[in-house]
N, C-alpha and C. Protein backbone atom coordinates (compact mmCIF):
# COMPACT_ATOMS: atom_id res chain seq x y z
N UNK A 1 46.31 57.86 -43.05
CA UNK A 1 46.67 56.66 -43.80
C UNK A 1 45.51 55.67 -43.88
N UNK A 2 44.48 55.79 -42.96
CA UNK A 2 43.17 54.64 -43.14
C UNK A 2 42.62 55.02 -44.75
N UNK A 3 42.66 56.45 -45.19
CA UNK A 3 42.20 56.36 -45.99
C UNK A 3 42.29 55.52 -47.40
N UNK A 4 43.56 55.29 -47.48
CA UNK A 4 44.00 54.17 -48.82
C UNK A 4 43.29 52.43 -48.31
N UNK A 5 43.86 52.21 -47.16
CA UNK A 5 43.02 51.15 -46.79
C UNK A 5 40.87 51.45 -46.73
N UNK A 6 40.38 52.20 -47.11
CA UNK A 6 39.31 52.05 -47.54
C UNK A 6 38.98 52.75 -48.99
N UNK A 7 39.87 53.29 -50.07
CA UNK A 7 39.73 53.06 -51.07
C UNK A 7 40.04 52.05 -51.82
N UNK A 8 40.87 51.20 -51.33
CA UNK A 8 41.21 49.91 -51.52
C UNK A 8 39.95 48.78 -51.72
N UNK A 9 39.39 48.82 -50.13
CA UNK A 9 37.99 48.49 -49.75
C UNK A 9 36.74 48.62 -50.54
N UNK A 10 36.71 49.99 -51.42
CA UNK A 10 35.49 50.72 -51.56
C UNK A 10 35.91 49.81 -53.31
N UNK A 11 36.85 50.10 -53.78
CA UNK A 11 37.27 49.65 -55.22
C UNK A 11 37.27 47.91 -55.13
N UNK A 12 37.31 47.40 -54.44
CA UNK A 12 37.01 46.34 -54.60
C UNK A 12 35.39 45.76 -54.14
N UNK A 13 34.70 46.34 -53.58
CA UNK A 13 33.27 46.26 -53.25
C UNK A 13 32.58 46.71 -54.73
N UNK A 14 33.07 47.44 -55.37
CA UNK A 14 32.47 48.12 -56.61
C UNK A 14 32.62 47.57 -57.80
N UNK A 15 34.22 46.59 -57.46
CA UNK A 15 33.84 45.95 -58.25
C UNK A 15 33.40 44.28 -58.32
N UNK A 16 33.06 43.77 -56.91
CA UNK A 16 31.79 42.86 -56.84
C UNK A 16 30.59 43.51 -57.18
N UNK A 17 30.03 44.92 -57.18
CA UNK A 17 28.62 45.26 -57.62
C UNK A 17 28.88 45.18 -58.94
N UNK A 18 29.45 45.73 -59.98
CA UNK A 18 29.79 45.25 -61.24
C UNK A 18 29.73 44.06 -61.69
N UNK A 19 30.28 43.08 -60.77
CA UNK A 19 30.29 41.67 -61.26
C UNK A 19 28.48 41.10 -60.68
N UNK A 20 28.54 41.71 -59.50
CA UNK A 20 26.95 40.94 -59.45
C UNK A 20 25.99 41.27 -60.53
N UNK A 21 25.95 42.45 -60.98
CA UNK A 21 25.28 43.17 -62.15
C UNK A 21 25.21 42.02 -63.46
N UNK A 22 26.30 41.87 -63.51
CA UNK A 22 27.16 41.03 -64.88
C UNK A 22 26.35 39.56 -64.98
N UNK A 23 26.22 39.06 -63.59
CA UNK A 23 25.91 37.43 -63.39
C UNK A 23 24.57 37.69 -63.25
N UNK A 24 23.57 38.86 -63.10
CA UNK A 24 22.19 39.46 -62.78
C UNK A 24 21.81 39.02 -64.34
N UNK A 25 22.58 40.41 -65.38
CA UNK A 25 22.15 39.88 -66.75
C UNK A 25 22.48 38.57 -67.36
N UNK A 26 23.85 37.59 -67.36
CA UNK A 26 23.70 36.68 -67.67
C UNK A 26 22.19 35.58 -67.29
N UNK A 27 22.07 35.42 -66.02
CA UNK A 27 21.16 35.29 -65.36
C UNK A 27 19.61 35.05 -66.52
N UNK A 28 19.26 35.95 -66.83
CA UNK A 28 17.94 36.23 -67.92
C UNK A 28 18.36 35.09 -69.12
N UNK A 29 19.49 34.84 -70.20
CA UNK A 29 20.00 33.64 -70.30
C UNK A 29 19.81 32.36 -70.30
N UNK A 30 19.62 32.20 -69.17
CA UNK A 30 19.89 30.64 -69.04
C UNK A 30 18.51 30.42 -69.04
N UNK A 31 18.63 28.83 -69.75
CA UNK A 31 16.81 28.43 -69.74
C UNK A 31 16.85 27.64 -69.45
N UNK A 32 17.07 26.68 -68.06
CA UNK A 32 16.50 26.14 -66.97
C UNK A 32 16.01 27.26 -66.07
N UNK A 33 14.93 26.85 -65.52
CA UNK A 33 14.13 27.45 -64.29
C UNK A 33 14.98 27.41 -63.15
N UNK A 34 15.48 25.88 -62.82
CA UNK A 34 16.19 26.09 -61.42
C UNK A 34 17.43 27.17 -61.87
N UNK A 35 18.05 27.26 -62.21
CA UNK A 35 19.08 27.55 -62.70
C UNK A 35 19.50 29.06 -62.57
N UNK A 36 18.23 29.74 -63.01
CA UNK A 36 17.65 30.79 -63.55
C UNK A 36 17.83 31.26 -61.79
N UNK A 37 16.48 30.62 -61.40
CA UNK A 37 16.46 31.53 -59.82
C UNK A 37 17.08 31.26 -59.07
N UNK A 38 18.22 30.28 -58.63
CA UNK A 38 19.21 29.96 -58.12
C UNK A 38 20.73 30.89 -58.71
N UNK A 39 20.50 31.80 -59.71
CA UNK A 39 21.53 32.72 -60.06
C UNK A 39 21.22 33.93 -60.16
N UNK A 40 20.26 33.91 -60.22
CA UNK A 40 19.10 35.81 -59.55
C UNK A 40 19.35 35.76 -58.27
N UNK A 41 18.91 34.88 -57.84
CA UNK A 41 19.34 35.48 -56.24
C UNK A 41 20.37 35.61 -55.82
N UNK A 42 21.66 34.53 -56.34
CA UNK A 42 22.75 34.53 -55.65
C UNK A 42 22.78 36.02 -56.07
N UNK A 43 23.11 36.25 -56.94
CA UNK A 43 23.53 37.67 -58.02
C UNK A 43 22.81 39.36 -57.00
N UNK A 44 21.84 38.74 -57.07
CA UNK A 44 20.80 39.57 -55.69
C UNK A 44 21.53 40.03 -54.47
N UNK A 45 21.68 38.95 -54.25
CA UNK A 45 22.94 38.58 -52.74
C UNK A 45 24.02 39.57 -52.52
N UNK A 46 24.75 39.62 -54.20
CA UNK A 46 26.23 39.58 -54.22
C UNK A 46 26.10 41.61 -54.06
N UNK A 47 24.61 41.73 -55.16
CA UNK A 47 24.85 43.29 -55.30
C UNK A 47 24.18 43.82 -54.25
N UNK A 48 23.41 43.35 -53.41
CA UNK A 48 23.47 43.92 -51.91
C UNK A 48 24.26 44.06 -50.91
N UNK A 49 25.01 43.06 -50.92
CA UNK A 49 26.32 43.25 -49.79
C UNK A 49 26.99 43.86 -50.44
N UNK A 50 27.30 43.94 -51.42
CA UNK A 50 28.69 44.72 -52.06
C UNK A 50 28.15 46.45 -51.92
N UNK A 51 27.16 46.70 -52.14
CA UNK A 51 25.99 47.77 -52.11
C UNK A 51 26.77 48.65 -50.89
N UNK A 52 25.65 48.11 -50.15
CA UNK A 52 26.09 47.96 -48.32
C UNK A 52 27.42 48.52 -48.28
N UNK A 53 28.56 47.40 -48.54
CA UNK A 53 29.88 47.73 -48.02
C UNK A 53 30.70 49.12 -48.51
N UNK A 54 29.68 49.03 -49.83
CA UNK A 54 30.46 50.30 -50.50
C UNK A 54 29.94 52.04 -50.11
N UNK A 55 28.45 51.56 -49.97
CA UNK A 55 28.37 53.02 -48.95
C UNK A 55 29.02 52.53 -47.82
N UNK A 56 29.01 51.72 -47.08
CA UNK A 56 29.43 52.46 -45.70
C UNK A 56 30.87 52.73 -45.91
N UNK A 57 31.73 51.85 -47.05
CA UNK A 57 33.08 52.87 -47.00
C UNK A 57 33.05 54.18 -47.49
N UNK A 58 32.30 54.76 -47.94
CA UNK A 58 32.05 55.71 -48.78
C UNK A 58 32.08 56.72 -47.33
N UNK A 59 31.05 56.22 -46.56
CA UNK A 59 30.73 57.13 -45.29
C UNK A 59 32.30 57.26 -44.65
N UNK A 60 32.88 56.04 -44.30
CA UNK A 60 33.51 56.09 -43.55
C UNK A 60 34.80 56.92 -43.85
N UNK A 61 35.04 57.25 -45.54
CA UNK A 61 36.00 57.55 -45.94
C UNK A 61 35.36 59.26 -46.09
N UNK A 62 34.34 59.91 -46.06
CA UNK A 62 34.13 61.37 -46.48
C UNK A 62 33.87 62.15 -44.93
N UNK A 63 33.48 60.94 -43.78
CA UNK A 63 32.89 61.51 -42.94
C UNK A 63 34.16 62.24 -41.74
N UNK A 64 34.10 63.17 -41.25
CA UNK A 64 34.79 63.94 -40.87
C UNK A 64 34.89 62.90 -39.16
N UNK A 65 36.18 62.78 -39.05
CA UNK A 65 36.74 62.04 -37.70
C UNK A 65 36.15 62.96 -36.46
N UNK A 66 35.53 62.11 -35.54
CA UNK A 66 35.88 62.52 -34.31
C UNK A 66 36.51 62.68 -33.51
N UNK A 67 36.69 63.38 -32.40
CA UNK A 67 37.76 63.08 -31.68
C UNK A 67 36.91 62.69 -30.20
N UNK A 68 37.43 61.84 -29.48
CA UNK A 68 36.94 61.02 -28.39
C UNK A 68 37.04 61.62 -27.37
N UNK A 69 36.20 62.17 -26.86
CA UNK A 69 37.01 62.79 -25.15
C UNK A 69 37.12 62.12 -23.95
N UNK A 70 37.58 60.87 -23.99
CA UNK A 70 38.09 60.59 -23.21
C UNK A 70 39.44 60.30 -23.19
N UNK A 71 39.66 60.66 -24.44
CA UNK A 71 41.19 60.62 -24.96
C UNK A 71 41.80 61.88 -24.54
N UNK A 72 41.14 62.65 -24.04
CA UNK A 72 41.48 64.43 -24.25
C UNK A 72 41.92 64.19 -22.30
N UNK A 73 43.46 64.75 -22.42
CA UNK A 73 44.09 64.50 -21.16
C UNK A 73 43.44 65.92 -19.90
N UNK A 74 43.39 65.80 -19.00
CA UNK A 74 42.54 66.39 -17.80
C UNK A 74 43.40 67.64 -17.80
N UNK A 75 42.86 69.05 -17.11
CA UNK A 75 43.63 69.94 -17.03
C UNK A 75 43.88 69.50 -15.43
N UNK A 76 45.50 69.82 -15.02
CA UNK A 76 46.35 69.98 -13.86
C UNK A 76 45.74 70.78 -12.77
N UNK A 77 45.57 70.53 -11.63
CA UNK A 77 45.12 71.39 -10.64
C UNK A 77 46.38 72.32 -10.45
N UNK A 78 47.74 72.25 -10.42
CA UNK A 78 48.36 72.95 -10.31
C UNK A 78 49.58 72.67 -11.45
N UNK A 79 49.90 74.23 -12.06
CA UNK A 79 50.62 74.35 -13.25
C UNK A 79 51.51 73.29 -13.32
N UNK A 80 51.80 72.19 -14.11
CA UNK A 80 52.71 71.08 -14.20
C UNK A 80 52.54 70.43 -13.20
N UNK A 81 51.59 69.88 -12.81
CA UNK A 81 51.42 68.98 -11.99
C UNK A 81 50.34 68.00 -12.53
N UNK A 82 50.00 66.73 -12.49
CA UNK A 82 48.79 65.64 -12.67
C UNK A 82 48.09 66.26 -11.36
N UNK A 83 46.85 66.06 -11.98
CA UNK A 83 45.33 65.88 -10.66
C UNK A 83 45.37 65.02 -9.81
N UNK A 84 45.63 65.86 -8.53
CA UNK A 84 45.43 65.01 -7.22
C UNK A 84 44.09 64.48 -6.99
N UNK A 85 44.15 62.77 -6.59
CA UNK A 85 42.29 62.80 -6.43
C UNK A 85 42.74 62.07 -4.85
N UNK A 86 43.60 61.95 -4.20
CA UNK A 86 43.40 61.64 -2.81
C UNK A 86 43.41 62.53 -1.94
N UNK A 87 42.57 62.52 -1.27
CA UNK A 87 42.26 63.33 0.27
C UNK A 87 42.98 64.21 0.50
């Protein structure tokens, strides 16, 4: 079930890179100077993090789970019994 919660994730990161794209070309546009590089960069900003977030959901959503071993329960010293560790 994580997986819908990071296509969720990944579709909405994609589409801030879309929109940073969008405010990148408006961007060229505008003819004030401040204006200009004060909305390139934000725009810069927006399609790097969104970038970022969208591979790593990308990873997180194709990459094959581990399993933890310390989660992995001990074998019994004797058949149906827990491991004795006192003396």
């Amino acid at each position: 079930m994580h997986w819908v919660k990071h296509i969720i994730l990944l579709t909405a990161s994609l589409f801030f890179l879309a929109f940073g794209i969008q405010v990148l070309l408006l961007a060229y546009q505008l003819n004030d100077p401040f204006a200009f590089v004060m909305t390139f960069f934000a725009s810069n900003l927006m399609i790097l993090i969104s970038a970022v977030l969208a591979l790593g959901f990308c990873l997180k959503l194709f990459r094959p789970k581990k399993t933890n071993p310390d989660l992995v329960p001990s074998k019994p010293d004797v058949e149906g019994f827990p491991p004795n560790d006192t003396p």
